[in-house]
N, C-alpha and C. Protein backbone atom coordinates (compact mmCIF):
# COMPACT_ATOMS: atom_id res chain seq x y z
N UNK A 1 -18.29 17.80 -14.73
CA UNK A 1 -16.92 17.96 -15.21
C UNK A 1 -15.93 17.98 -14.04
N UNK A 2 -16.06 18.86 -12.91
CA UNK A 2 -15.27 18.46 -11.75
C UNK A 2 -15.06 17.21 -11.19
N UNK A 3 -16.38 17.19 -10.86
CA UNK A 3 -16.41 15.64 -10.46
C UNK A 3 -15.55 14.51 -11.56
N UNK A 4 -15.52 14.46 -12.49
CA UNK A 4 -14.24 13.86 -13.47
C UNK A 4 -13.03 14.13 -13.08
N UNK A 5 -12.90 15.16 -13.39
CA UNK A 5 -11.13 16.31 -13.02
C UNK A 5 -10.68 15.75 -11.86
N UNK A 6 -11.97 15.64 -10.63
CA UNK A 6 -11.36 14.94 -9.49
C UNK A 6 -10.90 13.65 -9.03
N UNK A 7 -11.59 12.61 -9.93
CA UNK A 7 -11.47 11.23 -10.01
C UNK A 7 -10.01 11.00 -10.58
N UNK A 8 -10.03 11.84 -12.03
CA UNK A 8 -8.92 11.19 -12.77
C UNK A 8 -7.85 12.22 -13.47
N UNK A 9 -7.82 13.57 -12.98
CA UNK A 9 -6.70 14.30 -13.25
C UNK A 9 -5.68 13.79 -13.50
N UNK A 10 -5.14 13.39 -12.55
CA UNK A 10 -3.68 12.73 -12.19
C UNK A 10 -3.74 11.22 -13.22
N UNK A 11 -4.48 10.75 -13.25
CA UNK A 11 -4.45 9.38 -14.00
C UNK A 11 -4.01 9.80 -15.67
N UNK A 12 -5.13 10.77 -15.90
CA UNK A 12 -4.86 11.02 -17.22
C UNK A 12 -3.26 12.08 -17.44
N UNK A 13 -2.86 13.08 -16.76
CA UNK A 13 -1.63 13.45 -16.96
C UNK A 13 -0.43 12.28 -17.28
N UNK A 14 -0.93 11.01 -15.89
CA UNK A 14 0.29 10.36 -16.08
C UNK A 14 0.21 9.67 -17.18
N UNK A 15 -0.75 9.38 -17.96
CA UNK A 15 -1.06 8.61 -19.05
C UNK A 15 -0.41 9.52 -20.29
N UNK A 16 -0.64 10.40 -20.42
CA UNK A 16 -0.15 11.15 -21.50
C UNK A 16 1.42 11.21 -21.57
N UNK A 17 1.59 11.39 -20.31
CA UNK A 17 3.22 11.88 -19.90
C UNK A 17 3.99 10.26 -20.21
N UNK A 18 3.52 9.03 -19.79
CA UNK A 18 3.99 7.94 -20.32
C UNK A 18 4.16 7.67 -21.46
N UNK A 19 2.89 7.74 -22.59
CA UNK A 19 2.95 7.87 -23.63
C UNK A 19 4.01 8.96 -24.83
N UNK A 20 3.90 10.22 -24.38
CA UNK A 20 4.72 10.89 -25.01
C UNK A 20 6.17 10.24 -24.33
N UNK A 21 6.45 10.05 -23.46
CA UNK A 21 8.03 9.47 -22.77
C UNK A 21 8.61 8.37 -24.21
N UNK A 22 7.39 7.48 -24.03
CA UNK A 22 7.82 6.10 -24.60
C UNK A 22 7.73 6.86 -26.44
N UNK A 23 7.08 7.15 -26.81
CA UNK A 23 6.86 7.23 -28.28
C UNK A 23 8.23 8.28 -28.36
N UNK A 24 8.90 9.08 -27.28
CA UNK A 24 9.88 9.61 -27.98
C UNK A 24 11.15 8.97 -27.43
N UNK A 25 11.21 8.27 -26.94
CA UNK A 25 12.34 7.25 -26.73
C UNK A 25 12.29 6.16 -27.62
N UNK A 26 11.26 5.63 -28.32
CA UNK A 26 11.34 5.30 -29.36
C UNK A 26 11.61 5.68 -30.59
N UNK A 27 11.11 6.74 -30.69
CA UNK A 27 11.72 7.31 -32.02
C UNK A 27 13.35 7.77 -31.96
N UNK A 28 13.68 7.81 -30.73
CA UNK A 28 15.45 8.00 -30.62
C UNK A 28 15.93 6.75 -30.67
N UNK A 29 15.54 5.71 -30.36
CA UNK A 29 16.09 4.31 -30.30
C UNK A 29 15.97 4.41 -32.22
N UNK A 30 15.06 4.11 -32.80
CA UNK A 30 15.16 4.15 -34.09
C UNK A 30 16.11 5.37 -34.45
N UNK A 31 16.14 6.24 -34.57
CA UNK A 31 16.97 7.25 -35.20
C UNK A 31 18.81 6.83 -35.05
N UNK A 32 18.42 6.34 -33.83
CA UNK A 32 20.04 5.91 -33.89
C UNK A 32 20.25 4.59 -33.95
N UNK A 33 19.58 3.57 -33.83
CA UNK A 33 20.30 2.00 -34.44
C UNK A 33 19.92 2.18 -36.19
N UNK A 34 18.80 2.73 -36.70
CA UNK A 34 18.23 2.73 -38.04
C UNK A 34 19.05 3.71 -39.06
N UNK A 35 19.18 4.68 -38.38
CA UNK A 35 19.16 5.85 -39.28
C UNK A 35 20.95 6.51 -38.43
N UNK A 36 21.86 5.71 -37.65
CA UNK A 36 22.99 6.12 -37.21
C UNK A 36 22.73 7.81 -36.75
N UNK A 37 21.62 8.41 -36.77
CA UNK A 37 21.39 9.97 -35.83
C UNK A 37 20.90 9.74 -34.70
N UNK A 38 21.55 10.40 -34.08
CA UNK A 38 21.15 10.69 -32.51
C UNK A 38 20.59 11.60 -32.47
N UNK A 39 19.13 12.00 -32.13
CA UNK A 39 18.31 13.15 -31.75
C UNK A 39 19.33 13.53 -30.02
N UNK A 40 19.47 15.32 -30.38
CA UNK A 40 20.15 15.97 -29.08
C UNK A 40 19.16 15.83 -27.91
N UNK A 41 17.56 16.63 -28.55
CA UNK A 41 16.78 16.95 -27.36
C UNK A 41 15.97 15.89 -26.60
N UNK A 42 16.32 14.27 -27.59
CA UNK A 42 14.92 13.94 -26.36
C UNK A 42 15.42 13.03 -25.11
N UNK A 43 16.71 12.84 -24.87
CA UNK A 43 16.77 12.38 -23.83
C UNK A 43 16.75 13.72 -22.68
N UNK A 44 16.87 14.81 -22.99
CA UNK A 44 16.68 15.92 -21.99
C UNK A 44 14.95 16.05 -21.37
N UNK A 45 14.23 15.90 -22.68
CA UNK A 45 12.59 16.06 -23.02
C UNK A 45 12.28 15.17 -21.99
N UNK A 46 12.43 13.65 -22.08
CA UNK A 46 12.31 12.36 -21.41
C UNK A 46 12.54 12.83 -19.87
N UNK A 47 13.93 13.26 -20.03
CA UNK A 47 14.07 13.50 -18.35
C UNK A 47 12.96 14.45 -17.72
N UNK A 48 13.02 15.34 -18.18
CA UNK A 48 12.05 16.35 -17.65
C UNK A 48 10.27 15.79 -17.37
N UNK A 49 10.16 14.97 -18.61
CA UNK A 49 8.89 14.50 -18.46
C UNK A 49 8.48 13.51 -17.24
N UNK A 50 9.53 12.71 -17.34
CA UNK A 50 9.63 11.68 -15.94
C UNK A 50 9.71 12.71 -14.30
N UNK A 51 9.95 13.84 -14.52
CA UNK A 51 10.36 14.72 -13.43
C UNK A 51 9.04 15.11 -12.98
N UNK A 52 8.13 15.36 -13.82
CA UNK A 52 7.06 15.92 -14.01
C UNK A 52 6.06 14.54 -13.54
N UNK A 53 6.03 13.14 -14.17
CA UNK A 53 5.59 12.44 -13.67
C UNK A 53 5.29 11.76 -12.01
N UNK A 54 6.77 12.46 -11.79
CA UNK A 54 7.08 11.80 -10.79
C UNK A 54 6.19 12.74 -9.35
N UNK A 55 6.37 14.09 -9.62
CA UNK A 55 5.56 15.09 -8.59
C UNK A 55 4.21 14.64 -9.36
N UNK A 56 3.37 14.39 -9.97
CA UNK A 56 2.27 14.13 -10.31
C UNK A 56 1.70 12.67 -9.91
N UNK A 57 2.82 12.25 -9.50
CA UNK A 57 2.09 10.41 -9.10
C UNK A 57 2.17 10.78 -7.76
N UNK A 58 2.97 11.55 -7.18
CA UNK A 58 2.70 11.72 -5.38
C UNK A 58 1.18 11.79 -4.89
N UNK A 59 0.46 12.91 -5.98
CA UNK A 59 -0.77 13.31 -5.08
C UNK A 59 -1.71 12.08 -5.77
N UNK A 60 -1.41 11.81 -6.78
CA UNK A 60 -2.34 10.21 -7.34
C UNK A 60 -2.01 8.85 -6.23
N UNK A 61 -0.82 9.12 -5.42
CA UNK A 61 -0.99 7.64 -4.27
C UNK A 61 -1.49 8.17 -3.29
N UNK A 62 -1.86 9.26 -2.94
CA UNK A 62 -1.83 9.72 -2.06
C UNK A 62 -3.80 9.54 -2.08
N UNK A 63 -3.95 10.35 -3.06
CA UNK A 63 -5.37 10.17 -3.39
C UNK A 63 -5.77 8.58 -3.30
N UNK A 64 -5.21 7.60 -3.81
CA UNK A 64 -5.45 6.75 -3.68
C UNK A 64 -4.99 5.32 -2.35
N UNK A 65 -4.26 6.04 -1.02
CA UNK A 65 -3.90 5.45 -0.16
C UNK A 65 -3.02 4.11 -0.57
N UNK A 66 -2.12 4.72 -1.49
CA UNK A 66 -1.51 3.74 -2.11
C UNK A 66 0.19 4.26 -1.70
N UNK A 67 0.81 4.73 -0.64
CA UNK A 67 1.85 5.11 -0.57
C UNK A 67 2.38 4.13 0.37
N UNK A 68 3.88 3.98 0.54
CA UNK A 68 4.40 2.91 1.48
C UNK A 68 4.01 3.44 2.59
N UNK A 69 3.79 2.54 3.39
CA UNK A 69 3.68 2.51 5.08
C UNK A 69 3.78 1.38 5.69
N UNK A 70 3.92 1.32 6.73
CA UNK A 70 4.01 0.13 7.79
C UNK A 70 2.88 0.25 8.74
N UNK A 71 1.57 -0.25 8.61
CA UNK A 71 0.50 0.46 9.15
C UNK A 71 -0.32 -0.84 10.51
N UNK A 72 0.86 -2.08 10.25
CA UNK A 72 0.31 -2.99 11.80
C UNK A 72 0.36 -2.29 12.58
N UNK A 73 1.07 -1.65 13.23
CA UNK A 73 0.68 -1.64 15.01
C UNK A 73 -0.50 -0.69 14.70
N UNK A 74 -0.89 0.34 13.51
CA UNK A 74 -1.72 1.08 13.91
C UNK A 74 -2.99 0.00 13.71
N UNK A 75 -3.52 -0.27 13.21
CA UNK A 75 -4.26 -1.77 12.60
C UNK A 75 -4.48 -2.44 14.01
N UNK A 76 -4.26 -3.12 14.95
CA UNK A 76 -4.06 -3.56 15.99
C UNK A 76 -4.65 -2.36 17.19
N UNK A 77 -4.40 -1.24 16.57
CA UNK A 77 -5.32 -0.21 17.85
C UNK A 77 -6.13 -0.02 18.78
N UNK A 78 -7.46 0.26 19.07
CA UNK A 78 -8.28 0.32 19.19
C UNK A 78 -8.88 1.64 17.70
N UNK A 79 -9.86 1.80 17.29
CA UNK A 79 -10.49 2.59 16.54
C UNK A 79 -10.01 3.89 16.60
N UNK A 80 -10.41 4.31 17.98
CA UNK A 80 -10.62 5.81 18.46
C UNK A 80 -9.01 6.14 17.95
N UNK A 81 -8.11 5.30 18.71
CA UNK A 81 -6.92 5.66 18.75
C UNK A 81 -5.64 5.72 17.14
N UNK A 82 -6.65 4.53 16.63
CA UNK A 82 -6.46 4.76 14.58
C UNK A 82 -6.95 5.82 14.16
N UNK A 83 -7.71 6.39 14.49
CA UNK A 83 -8.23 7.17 13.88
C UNK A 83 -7.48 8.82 14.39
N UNK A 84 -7.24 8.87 15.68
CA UNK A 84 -6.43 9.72 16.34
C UNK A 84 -4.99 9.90 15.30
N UNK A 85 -4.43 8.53 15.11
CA UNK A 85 -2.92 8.34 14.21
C UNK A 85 -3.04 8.58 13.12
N UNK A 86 -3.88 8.64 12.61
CA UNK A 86 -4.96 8.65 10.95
C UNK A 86 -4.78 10.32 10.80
N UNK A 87 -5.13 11.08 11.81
CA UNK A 87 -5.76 12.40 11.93
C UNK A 87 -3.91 13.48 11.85
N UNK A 88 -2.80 12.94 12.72
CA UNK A 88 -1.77 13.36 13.25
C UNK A 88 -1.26 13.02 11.95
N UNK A 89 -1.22 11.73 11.12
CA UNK A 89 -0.70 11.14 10.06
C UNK A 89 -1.06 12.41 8.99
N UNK A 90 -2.02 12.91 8.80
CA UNK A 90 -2.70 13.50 7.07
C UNK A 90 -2.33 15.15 8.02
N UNK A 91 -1.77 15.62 9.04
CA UNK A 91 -1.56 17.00 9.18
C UNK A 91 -0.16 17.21 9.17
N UNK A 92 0.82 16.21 9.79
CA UNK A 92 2.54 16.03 9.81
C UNK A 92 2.40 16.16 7.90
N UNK A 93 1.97 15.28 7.12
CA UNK A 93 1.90 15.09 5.48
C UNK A 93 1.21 16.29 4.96
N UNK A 94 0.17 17.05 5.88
CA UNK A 94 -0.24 18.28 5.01
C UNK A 94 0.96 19.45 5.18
N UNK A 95 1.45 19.61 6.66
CA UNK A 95 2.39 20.72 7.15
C UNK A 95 3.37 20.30 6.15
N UNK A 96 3.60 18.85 5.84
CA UNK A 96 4.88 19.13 4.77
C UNK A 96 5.09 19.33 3.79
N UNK A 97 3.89 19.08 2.82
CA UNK A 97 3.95 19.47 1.58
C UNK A 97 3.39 20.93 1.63
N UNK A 98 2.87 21.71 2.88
CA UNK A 98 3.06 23.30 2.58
C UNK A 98 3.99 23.79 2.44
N UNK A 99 4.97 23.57 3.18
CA UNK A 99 6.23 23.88 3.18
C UNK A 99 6.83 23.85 2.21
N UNK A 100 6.70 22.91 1.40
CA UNK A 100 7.13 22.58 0.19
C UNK A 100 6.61 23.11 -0.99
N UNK A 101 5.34 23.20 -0.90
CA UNK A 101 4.87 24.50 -1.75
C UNK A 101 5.11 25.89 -1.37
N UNK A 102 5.62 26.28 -0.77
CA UNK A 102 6.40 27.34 -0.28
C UNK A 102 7.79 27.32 -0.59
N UNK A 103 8.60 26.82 -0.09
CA UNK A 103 9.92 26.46 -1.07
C UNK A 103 9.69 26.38 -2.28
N UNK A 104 9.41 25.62 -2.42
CA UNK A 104 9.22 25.22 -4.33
C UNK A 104 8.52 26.44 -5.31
N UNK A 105 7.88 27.56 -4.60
CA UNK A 105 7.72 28.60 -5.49
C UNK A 105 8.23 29.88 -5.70
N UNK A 106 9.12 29.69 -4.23
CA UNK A 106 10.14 30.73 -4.13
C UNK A 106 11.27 30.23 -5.29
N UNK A 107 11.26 28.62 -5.47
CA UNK A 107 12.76 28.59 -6.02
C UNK A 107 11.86 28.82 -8.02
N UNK A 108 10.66 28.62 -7.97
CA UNK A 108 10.51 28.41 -9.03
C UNK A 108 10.73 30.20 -9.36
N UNK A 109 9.85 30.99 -9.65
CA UNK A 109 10.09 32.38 -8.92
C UNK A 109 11.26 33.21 -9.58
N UNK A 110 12.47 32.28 -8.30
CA UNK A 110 13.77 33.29 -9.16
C UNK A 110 14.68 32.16 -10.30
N UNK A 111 13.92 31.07 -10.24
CA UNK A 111 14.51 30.68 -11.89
C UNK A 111 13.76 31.30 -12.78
N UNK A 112 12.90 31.53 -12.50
CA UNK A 112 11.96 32.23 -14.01
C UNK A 112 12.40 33.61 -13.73
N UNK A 113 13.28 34.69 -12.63
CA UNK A 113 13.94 35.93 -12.74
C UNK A 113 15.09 35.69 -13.21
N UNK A 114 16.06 34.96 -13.53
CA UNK A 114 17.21 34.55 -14.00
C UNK A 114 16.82 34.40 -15.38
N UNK A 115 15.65 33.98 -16.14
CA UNK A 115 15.28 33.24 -17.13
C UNK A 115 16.37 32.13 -17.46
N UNK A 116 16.95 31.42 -16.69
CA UNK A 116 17.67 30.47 -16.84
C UNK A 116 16.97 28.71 -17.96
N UNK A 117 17.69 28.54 -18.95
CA UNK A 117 16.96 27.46 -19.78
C UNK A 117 17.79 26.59 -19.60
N UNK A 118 17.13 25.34 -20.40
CA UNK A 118 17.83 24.08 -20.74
C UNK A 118 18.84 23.83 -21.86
N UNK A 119 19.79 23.05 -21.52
CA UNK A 119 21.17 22.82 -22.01
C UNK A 119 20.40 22.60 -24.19
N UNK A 120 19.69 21.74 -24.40
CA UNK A 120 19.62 20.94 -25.49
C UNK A 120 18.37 21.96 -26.15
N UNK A 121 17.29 21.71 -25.36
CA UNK A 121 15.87 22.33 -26.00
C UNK A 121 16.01 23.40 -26.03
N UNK A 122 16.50 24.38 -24.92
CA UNK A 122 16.07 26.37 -24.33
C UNK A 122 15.17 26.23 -23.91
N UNK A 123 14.08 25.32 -23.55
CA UNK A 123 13.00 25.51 -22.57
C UNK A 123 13.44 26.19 -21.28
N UNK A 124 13.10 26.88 -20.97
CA UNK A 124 12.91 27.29 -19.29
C UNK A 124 12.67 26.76 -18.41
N UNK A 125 13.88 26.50 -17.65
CA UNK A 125 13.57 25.98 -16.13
C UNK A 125 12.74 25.30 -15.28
N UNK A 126 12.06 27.36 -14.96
CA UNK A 126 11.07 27.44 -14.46
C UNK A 126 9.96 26.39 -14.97
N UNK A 127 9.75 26.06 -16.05
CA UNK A 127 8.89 24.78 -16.36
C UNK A 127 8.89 23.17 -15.54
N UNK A 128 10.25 23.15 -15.47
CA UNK A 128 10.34 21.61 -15.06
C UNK A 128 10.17 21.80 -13.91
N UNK A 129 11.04 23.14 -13.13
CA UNK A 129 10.96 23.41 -11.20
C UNK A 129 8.99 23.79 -11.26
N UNK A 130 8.08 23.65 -11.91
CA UNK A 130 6.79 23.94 -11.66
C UNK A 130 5.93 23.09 -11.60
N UNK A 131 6.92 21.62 -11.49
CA UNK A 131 6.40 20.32 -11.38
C UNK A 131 6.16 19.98 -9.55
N UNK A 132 6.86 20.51 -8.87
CA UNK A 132 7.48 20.62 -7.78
C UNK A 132 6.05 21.24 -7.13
N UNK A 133 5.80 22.68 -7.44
CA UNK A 133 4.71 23.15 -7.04
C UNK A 133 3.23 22.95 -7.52
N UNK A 134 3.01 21.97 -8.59
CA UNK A 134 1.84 22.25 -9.24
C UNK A 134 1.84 20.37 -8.19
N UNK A 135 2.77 19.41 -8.12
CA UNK A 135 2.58 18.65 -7.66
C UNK A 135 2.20 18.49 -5.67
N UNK A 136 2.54 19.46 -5.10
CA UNK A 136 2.99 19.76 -3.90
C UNK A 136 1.30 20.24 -3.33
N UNK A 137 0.85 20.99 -4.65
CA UNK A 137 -0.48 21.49 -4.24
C UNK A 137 -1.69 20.42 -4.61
N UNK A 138 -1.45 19.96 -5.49
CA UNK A 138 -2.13 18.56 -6.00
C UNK A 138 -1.95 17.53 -4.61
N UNK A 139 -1.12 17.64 -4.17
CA UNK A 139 -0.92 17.34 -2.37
C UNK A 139 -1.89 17.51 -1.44
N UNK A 140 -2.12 18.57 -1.68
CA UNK A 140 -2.40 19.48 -0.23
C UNK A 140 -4.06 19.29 -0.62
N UNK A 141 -4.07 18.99 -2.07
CA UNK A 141 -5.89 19.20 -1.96
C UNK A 141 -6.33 17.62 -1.49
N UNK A 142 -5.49 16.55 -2.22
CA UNK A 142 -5.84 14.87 -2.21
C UNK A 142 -5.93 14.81 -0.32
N UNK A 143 -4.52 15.29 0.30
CA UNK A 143 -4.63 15.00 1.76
C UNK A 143 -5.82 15.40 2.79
N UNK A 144 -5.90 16.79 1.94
CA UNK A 144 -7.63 17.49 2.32
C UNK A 144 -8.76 16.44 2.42
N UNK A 145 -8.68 16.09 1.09
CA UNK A 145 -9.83 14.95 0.79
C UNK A 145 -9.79 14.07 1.76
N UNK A 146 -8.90 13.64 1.78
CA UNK A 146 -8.45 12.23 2.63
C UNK A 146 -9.05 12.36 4.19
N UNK A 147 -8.13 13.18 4.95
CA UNK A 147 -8.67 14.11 5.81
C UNK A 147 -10.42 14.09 6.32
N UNK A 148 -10.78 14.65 5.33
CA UNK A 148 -12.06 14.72 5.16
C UNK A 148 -13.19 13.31 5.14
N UNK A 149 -12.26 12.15 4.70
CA UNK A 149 -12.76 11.06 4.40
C UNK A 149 -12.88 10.43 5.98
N UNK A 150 -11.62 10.40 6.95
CA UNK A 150 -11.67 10.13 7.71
C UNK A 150 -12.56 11.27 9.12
N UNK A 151 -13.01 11.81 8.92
CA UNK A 151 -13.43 12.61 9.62
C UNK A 151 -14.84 12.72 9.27
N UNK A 152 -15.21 12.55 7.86
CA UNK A 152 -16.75 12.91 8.26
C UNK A 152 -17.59 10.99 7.96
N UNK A 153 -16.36 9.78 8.78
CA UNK A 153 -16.45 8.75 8.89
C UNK A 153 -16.66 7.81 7.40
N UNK A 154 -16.34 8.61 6.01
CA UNK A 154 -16.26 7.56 4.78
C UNK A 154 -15.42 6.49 5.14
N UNK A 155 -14.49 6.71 5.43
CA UNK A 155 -13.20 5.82 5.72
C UNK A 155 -13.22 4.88 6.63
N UNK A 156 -13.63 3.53 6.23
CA UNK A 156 -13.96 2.60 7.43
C UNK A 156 -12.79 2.37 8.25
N UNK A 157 -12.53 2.69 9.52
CA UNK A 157 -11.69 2.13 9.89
C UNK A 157 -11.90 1.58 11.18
N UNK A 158 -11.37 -0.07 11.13
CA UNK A 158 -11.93 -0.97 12.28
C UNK A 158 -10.37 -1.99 12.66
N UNK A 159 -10.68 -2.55 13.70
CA UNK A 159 -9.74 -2.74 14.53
C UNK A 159 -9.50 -4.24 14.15
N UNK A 160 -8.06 -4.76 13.42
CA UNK A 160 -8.11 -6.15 12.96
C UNK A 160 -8.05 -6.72 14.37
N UNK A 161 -7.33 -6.71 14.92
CA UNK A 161 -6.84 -7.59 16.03
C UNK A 161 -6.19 -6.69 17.13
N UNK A 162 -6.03 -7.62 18.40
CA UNK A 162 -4.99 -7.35 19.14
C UNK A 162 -5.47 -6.65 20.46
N UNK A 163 -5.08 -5.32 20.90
CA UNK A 163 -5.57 -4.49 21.77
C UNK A 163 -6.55 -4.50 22.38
């Protein structure tokens, strides 16, 4: 069962979270060209869900070495020295998303002491700001992995050209 959870957590959240997005933006598109009603809550719902998607696809590219970079000159290296940039690369990206899980639970924290809600639904805040931290740590474990990949040598990394 872990071994699942770890493959495809993130795949399946974002799958759900797409699905509910689209089936209720559809049903507001119908409600209001069909039926002239405008549902209040789901363009708020939508937003929030996409908010939520969005800290949840970080640690899914991440897991999957699928994030932008510009990675020729490192490519061109020598090995030792990719792998050196590889190593400096996944600790600058771990130090920052600690930080950020640190921020992000202080702020989540005193929105949930305010009990401050949403304009349309009354959901709480603190829900959507817990995208921030539940995504930030979903971070910190994928970069681990990663980390780990390059270090106990999974991670082929060889020298295209150059140097």
């Amino acid at each position: 069962m872990l071994k699942w959870l770890n493959k495809n957590i993130e795949e399946v959240i974002l799958i759900i979270l797409l699905i509910v997005m689209t089936s209720v933006l559809g049903i507001q598109i119908v409600a209001r060209y069909v039926f002239n009603q405008s549902l209040s809550w789901s363009e708020e719902l939508v937003r929030y869900l996409f908010v939520w998607s969005t800290f949840i696809g970080v640690p899914y590219c991440i897991k999957n070495e699928s994030s932008i970079k510009v990675d020729q000159f490192r490519n061109n290296m020598p090995v030792g020295i990719q792998k050196a940039l590889l190593y400096i690369d996944k600790i600058i990206i771990f130090v920052l998303f600690f930080i950020l899980l640190i921020f992000s639970f202080d702020v989540v924290k005193t929105t949930y002491l305010s009990g401050t809600t949403s304009a349309a639904m009354r959901i709480p805040m603190f829900w959507v700001q817990a995208s921030v931290v539940v995504g930030s740590f979903l971070s910190l474990i994928r970069i681990s992995q990663n980390f780990y990949k390059v270090w106990s040598g999974r991670k082929d990394v060889v020298q295209k050209h150059g140097l």
